[in-house]
N, C-alpha and C. Protein backbone atom coordinates (compact mmCIF):
# COMPACT_ATOMS: atom_id res chain seq x y z
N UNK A 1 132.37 -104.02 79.61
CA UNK A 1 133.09 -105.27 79.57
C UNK A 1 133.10 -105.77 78.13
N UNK A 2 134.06 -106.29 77.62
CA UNK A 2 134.31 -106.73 76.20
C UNK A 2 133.98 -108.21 76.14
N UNK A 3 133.53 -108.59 74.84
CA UNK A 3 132.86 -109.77 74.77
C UNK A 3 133.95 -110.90 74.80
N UNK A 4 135.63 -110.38 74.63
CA UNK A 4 136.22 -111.13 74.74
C UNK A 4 136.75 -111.68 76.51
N UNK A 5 136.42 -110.57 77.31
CA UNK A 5 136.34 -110.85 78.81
C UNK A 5 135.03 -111.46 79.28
N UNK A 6 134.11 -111.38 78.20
CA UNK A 6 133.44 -112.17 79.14
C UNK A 6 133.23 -113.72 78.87
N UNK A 7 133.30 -113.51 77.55
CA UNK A 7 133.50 -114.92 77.22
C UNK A 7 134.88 -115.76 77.84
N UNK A 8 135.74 -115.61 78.31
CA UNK A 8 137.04 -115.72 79.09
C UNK A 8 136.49 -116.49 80.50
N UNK A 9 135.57 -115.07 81.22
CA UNK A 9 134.41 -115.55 82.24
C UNK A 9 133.81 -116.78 82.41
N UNK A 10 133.48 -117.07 81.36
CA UNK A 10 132.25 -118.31 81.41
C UNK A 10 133.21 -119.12 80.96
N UNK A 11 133.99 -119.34 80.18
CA UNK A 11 135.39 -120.72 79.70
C UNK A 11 136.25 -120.69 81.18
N UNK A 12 136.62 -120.31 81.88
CA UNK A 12 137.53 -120.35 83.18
C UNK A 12 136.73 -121.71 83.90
N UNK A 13 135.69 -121.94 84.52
CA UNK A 13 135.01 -122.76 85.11
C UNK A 13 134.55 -123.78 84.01
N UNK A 14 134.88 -124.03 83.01
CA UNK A 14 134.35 -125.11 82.35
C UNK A 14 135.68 -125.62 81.98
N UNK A 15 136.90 -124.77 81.74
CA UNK A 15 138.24 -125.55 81.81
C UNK A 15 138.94 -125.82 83.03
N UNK A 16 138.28 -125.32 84.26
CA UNK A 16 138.75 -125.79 85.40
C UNK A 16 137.77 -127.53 85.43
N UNK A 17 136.98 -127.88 85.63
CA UNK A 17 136.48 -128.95 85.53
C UNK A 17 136.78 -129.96 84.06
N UNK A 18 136.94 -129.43 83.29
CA UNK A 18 137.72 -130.14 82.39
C UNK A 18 139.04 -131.01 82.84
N UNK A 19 139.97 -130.01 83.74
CA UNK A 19 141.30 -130.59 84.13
C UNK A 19 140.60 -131.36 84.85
N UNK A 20 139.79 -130.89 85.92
CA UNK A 20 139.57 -131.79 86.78
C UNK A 20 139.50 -133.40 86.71
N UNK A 21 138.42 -133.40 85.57
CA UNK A 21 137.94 -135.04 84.73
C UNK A 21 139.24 -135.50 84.13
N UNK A 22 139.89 -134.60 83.57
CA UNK A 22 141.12 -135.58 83.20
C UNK A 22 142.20 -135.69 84.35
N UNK A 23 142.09 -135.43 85.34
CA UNK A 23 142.87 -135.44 86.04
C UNK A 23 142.72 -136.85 87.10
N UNK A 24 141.10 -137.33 87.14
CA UNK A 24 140.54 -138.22 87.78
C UNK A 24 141.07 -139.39 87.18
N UNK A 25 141.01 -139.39 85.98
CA UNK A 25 141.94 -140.60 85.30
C UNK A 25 142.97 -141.11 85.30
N UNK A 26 143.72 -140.45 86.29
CA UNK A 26 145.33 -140.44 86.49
C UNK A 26 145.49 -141.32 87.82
N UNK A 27 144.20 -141.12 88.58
CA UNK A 27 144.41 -141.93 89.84
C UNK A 27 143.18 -142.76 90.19
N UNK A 28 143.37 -143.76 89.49
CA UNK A 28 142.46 -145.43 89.45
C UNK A 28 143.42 -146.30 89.53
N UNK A 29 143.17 -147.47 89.97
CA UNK A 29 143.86 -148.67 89.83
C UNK A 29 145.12 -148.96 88.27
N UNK A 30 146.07 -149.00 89.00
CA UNK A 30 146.84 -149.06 87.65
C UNK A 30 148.13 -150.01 87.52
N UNK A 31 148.66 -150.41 87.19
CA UNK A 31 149.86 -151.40 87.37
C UNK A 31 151.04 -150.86 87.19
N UNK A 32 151.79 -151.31 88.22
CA UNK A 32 152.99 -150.81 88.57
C UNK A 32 153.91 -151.07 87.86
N UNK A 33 154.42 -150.11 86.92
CA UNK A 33 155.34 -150.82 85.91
C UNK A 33 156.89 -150.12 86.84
N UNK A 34 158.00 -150.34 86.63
CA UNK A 34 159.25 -150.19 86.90
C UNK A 34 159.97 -149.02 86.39
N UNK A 35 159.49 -148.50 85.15
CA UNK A 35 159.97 -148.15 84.69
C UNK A 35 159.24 -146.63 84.52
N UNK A 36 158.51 -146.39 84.95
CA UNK A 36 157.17 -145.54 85.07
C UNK A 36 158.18 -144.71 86.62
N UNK A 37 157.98 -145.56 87.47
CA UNK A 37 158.40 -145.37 88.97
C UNK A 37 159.87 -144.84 88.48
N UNK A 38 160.61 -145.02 87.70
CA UNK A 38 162.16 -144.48 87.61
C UNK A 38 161.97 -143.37 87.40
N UNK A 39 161.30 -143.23 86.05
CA UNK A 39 161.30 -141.70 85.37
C UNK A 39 160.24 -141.07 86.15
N UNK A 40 159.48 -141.02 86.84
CA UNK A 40 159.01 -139.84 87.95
C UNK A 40 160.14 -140.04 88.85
N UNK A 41 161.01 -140.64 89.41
CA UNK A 41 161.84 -140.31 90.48
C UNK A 41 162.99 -139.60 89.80
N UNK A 42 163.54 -139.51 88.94
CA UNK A 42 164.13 -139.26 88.13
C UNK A 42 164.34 -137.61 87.23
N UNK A 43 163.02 -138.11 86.85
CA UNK A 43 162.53 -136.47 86.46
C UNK A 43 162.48 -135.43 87.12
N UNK A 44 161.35 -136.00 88.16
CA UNK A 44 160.98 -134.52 88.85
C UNK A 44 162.03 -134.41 90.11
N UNK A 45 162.74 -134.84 90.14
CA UNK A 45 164.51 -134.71 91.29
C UNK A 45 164.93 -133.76 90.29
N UNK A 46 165.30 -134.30 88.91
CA UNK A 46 166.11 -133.21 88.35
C UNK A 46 165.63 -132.18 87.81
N UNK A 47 164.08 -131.80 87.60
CA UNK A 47 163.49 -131.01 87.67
C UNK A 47 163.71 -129.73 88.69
N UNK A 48 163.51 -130.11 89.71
CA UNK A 48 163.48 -129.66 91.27
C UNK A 48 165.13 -129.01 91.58
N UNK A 49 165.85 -129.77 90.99
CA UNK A 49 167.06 -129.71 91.37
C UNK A 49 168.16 -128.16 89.85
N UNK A 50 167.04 -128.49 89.12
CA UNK A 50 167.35 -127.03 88.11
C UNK A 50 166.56 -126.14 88.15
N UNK A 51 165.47 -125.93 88.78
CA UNK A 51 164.90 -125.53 89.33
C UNK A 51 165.62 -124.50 90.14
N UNK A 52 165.96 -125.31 91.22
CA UNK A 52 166.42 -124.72 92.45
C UNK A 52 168.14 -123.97 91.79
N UNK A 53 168.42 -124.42 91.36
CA UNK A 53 169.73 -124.14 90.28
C UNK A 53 169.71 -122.79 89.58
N UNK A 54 168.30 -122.61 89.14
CA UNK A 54 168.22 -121.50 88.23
C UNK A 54 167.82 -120.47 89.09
N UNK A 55 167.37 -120.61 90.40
CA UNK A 55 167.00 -119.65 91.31
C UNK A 55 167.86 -119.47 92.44
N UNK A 56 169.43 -119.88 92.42
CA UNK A 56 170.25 -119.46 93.68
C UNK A 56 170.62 -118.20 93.70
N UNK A 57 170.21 -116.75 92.55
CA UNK A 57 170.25 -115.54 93.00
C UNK A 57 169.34 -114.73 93.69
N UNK A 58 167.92 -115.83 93.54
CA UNK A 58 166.99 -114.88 93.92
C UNK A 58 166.52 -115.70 95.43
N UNK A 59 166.79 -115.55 96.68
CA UNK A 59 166.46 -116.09 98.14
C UNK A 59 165.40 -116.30 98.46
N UNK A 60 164.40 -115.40 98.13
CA UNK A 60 162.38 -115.45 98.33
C UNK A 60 162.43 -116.86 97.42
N UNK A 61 162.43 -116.62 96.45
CA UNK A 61 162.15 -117.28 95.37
C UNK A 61 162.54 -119.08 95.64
N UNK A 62 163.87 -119.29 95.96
CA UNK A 62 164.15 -120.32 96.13
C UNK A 62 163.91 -120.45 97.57
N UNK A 63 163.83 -120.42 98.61
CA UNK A 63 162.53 -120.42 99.48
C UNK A 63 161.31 -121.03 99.28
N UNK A 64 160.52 -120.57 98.57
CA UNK A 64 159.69 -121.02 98.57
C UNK A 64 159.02 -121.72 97.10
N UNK A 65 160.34 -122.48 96.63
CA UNK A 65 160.44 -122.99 95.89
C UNK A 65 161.22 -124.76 96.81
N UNK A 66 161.81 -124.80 98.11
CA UNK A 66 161.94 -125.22 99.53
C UNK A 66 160.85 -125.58 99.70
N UNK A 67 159.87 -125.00 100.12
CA UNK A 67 159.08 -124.94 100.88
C UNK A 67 158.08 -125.43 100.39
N UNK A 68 158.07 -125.49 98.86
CA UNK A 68 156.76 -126.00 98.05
C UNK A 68 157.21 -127.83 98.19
N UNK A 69 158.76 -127.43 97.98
CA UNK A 69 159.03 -129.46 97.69
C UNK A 69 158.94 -130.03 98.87
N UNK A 70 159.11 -129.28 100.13
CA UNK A 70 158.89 -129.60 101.25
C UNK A 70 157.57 -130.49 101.90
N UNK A 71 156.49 -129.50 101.27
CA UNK A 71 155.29 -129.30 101.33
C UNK A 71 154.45 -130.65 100.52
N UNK A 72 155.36 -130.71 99.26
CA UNK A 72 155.12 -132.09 98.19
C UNK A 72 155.66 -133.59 99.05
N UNK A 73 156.36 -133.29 99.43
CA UNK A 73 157.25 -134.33 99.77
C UNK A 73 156.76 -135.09 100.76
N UNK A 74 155.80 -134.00 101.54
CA UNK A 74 154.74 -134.69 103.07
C UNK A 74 154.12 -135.09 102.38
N UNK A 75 152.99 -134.62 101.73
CA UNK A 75 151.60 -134.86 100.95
C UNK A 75 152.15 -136.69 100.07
N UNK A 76 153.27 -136.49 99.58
CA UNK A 76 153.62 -137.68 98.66
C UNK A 76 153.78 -138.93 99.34
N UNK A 77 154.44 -138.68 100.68
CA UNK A 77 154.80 -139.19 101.62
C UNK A 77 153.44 -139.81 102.57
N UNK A 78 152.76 -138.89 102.81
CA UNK A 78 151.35 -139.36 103.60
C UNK A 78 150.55 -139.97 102.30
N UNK A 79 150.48 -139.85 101.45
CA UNK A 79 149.79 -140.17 99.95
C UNK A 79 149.95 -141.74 100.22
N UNK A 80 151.67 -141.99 100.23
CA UNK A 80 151.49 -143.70 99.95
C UNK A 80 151.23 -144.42 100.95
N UNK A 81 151.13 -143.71 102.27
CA UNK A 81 150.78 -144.12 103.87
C UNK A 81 148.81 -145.21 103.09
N UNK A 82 148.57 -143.79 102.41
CA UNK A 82 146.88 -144.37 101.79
C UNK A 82 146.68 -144.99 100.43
N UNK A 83 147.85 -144.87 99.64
CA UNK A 83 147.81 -146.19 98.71
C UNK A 83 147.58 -147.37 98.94
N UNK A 84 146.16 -148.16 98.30
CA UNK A 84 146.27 -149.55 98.31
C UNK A 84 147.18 -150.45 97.34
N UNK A 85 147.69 -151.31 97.84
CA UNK A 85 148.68 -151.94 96.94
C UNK A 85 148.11 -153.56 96.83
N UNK A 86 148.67 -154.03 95.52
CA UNK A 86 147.76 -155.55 95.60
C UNK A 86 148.86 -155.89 94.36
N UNK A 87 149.15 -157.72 94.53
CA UNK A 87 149.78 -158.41 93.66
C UNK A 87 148.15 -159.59 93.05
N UNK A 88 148.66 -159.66 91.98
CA UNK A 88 147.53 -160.41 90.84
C UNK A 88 147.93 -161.40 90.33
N UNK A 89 148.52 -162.67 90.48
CA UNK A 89 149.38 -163.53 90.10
C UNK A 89 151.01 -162.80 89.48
N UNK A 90 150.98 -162.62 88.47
CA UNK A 90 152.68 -161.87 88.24
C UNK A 90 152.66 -160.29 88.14
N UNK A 91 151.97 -159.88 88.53
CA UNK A 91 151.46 -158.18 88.37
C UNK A 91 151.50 -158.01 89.58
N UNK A 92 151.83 -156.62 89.40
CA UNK A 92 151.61 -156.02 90.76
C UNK A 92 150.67 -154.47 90.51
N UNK A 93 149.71 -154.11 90.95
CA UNK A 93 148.82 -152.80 90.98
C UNK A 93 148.65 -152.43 92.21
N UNK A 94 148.57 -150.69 91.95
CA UNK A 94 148.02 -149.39 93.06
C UNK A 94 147.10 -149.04 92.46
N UNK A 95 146.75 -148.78 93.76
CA UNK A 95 145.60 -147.41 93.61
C UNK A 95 145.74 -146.01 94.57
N UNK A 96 146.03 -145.01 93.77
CA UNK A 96 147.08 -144.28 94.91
C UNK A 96 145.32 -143.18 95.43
N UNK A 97 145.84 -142.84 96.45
CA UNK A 97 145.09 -142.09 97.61
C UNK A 97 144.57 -141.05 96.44
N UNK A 98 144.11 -140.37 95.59
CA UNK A 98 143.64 -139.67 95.03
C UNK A 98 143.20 -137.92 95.60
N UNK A 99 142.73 -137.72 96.52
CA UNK A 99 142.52 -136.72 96.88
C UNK A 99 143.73 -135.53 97.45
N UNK A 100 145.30 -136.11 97.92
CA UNK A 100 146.16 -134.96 97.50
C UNK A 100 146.56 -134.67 95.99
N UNK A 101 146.72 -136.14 95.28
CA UNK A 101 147.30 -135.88 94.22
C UNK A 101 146.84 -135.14 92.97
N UNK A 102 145.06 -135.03 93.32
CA UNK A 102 144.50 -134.20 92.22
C UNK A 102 144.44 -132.54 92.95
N UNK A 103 144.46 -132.40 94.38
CA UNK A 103 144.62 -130.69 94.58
C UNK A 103 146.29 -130.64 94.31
N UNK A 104 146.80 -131.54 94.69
CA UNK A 104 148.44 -130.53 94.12
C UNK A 104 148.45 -130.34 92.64
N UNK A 105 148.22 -131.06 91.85
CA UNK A 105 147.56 -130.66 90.32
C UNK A 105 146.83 -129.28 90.02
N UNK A 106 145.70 -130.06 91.05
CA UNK A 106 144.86 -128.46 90.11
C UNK A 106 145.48 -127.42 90.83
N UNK A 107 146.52 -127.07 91.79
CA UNK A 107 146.58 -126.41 92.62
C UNK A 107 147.90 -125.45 91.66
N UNK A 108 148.55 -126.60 90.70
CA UNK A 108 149.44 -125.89 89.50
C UNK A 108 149.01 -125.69 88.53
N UNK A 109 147.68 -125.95 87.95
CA UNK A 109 147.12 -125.87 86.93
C UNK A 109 146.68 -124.22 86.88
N UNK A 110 146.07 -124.33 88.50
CA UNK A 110 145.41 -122.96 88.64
C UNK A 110 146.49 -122.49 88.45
N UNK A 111 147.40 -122.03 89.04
CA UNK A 111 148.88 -121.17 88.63
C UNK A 111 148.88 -120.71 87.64
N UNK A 112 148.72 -121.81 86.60
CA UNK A 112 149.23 -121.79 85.43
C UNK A 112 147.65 -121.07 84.41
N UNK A 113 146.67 -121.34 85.02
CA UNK A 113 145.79 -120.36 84.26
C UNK A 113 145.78 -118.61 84.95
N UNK A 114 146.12 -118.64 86.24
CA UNK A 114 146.50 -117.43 86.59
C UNK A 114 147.11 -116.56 86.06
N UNK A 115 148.34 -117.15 85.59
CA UNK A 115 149.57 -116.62 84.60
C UNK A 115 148.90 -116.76 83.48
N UNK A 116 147.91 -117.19 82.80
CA UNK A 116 147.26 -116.69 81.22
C UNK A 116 146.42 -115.70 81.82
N UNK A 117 145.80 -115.65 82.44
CA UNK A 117 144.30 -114.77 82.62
C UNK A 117 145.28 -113.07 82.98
N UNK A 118 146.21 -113.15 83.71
CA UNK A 118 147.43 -111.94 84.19
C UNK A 118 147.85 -111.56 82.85
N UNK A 119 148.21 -112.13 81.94
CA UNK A 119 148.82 -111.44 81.01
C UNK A 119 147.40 -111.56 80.25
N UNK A 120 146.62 -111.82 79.94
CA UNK A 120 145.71 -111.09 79.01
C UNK A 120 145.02 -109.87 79.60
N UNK A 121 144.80 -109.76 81.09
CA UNK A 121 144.44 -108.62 81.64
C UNK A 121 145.30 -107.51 81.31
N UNK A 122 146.53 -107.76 81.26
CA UNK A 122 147.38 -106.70 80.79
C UNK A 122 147.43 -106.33 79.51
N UNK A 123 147.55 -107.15 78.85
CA UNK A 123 147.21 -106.98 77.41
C UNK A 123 145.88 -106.01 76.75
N UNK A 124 144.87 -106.31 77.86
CA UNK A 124 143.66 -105.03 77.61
C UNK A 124 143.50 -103.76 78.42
N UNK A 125 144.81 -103.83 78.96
CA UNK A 125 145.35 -102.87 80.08
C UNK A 125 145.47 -101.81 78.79
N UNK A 126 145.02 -99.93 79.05
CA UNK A 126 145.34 -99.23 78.84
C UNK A 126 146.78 -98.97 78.62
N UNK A 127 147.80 -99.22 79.46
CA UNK A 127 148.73 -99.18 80.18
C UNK A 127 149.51 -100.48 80.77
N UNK A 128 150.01 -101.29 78.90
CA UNK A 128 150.51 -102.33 79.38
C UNK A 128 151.60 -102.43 80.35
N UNK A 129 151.79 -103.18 80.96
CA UNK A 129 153.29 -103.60 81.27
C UNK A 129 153.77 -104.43 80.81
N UNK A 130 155.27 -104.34 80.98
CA UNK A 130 156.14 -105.61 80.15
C UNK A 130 156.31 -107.07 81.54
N UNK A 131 155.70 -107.87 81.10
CA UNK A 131 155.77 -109.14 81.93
C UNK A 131 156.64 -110.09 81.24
N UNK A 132 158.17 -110.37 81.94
CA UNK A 132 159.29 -110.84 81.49
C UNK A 132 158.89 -112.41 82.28
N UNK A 133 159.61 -113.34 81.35
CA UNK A 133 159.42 -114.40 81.29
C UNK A 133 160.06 -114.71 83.17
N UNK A 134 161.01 -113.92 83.47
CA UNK A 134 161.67 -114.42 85.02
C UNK A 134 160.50 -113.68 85.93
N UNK A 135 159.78 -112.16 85.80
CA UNK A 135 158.84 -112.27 86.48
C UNK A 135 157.86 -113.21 86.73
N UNK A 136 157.50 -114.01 85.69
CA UNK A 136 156.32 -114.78 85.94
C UNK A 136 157.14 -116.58 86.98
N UNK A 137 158.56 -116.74 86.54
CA UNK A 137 158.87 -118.13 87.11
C UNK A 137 159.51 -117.84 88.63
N UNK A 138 159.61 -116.40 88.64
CA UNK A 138 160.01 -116.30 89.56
C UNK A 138 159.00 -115.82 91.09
N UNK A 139 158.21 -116.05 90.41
CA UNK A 139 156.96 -115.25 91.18
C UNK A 139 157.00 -116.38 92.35
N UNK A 140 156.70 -115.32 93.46
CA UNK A 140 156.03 -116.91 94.90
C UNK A 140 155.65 -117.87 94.30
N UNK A 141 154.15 -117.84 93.55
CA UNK A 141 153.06 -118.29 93.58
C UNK A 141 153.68 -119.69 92.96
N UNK A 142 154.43 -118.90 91.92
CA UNK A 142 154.87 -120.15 90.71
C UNK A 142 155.98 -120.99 91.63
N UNK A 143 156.99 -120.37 91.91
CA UNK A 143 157.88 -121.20 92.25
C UNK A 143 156.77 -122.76 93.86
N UNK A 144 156.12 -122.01 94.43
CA UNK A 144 155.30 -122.75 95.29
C UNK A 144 154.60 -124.07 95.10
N UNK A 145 153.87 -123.65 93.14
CA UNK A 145 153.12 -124.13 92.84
C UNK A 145 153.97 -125.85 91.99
N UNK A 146 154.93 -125.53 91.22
CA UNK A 146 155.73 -125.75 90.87
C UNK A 146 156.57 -126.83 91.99
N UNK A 147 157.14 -126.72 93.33
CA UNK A 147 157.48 -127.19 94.44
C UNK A 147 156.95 -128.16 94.77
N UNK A 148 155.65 -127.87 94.96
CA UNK A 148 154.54 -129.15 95.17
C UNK A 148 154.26 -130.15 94.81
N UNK A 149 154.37 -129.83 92.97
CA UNK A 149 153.82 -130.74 92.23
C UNK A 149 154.94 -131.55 92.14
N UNK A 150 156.32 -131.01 91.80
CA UNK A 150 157.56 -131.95 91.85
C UNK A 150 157.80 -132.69 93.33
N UNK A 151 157.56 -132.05 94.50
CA UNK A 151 157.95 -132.83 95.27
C UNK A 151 157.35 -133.80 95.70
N UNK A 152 155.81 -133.65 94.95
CA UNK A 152 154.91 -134.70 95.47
C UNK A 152 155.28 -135.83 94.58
N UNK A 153 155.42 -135.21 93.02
CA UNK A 153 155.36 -136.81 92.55
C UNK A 153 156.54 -137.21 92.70
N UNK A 154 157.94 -136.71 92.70
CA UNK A 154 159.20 -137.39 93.10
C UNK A 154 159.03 -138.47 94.20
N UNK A 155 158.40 -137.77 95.35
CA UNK A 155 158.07 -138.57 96.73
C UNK A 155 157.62 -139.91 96.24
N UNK A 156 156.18 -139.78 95.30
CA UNK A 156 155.41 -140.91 95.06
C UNK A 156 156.05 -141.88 94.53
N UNK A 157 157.01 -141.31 93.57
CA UNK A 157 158.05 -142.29 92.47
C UNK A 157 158.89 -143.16 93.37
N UNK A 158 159.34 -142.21 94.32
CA UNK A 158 160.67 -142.58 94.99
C UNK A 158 160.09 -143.78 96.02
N UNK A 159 159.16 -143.44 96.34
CA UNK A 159 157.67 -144.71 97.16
C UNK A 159 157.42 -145.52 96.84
N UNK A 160 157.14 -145.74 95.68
CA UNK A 160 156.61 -146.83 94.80
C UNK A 160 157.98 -147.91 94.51
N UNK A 161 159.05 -147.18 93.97
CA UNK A 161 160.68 -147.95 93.92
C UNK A 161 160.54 -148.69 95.06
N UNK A 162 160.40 -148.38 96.20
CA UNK A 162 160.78 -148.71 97.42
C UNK A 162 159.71 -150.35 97.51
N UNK A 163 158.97 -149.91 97.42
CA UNK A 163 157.51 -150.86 97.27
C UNK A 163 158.16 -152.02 96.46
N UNK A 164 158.04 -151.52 95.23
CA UNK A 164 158.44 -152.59 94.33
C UNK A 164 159.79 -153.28 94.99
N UNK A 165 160.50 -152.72 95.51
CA UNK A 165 162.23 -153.53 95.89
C UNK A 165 161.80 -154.49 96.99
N UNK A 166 160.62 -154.05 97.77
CA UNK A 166 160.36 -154.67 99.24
C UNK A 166 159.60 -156.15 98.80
N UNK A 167 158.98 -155.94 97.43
CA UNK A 167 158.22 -157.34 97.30
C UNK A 167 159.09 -158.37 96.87
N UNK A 168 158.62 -159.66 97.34
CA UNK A 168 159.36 -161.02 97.03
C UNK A 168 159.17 -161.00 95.82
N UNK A 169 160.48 -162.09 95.25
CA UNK A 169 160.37 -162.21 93.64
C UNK A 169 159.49 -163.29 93.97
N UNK A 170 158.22 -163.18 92.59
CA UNK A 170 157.05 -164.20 92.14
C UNK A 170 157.76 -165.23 91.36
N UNK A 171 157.43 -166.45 91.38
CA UNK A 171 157.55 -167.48 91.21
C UNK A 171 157.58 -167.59 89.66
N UNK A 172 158.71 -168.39 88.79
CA UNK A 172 158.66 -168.39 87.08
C UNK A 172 157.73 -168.97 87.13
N UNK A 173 156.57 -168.70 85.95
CA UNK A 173 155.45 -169.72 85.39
C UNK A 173 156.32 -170.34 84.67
N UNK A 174 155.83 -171.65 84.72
CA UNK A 174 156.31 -172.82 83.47
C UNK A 174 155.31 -173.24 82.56
């Protein structure tokens, strides 16, 4: 084993918990700005939606690239079922359900270290292969992983809009 695999070894689990901690920071109490809620509804729709665009030749692929936003879209959906929501005199703050929104994360993160750790394995491969940029986006795993994460936070964005439209306008301070 080469010291550069193993050292690889022992960094994998210390940058998986790394994301993790920064990832915990993402879902605490936070204030609902308007404009926050647009551009995730916004983004990850048209994300999702070129996405799905760039994959209408390949059927597996966009499938379960379906099936991932599908999959986001419950999780995002049951997510704000467990959001607490609270107004503060002219503020309004969440605190969103935390426990889907950090596995659909790490759940693309991992993906996404999968796809480094795959091509460096190959890379010390006797017998490289050529790994083309559409093998890797087109892969299940990715398009799945990818699915999730957009459909969850679109969902959440598109949730939160809704939230915000449903509350009474607060009273002008004078």
């Amino acid at each position: 084993m080469q010291l550069t695999t193993l050292a690889l070894l022992i960094l994998i689990p210390l940058l998986i918990w790394r994301v993790y901690m920064r990832l915990r920071q993402f879902f605490v109490r936070q204030e609902s700005l308007m404009w926050k809620h647009w551009t995730g509804a916004v983004l990850f729709s048209f994300l999702l939606l070129v996405a799905a665009g760039s994959l209408l030749g390949d059927a597996p692929a966009l499938a379960t690239l379906g099936a991932g936003a599908i999959g986001g879209g419950w999780l995002g959906f049951f997510t704000l079922k467990k959001t607490r929501f609270e107004t503060v005199g002219r503020r309004y703050f969440f605190k969103p359900y935390d426990r889907f929104g950090i596995l659909v994360c790490m759940l693309f993160a991992a993906r996404v270290l999968h796809i480094g750790v795959e091509l460096y394995m190959n890379r010390q491969s006797e017998f490289p292969q050529v790994i083309t940029r559409e093998m890797v986006l087109r892969h299940p795993l990715s398009c799945i992983a990818f699915g999730l994460l957009a459909g969850y936070l679109a969902t959440f964005s598109i949730g939160m809009l809704r939230w915000r439209r449903a509350q009474p306008p607060l009273p002008e301070l004078e």
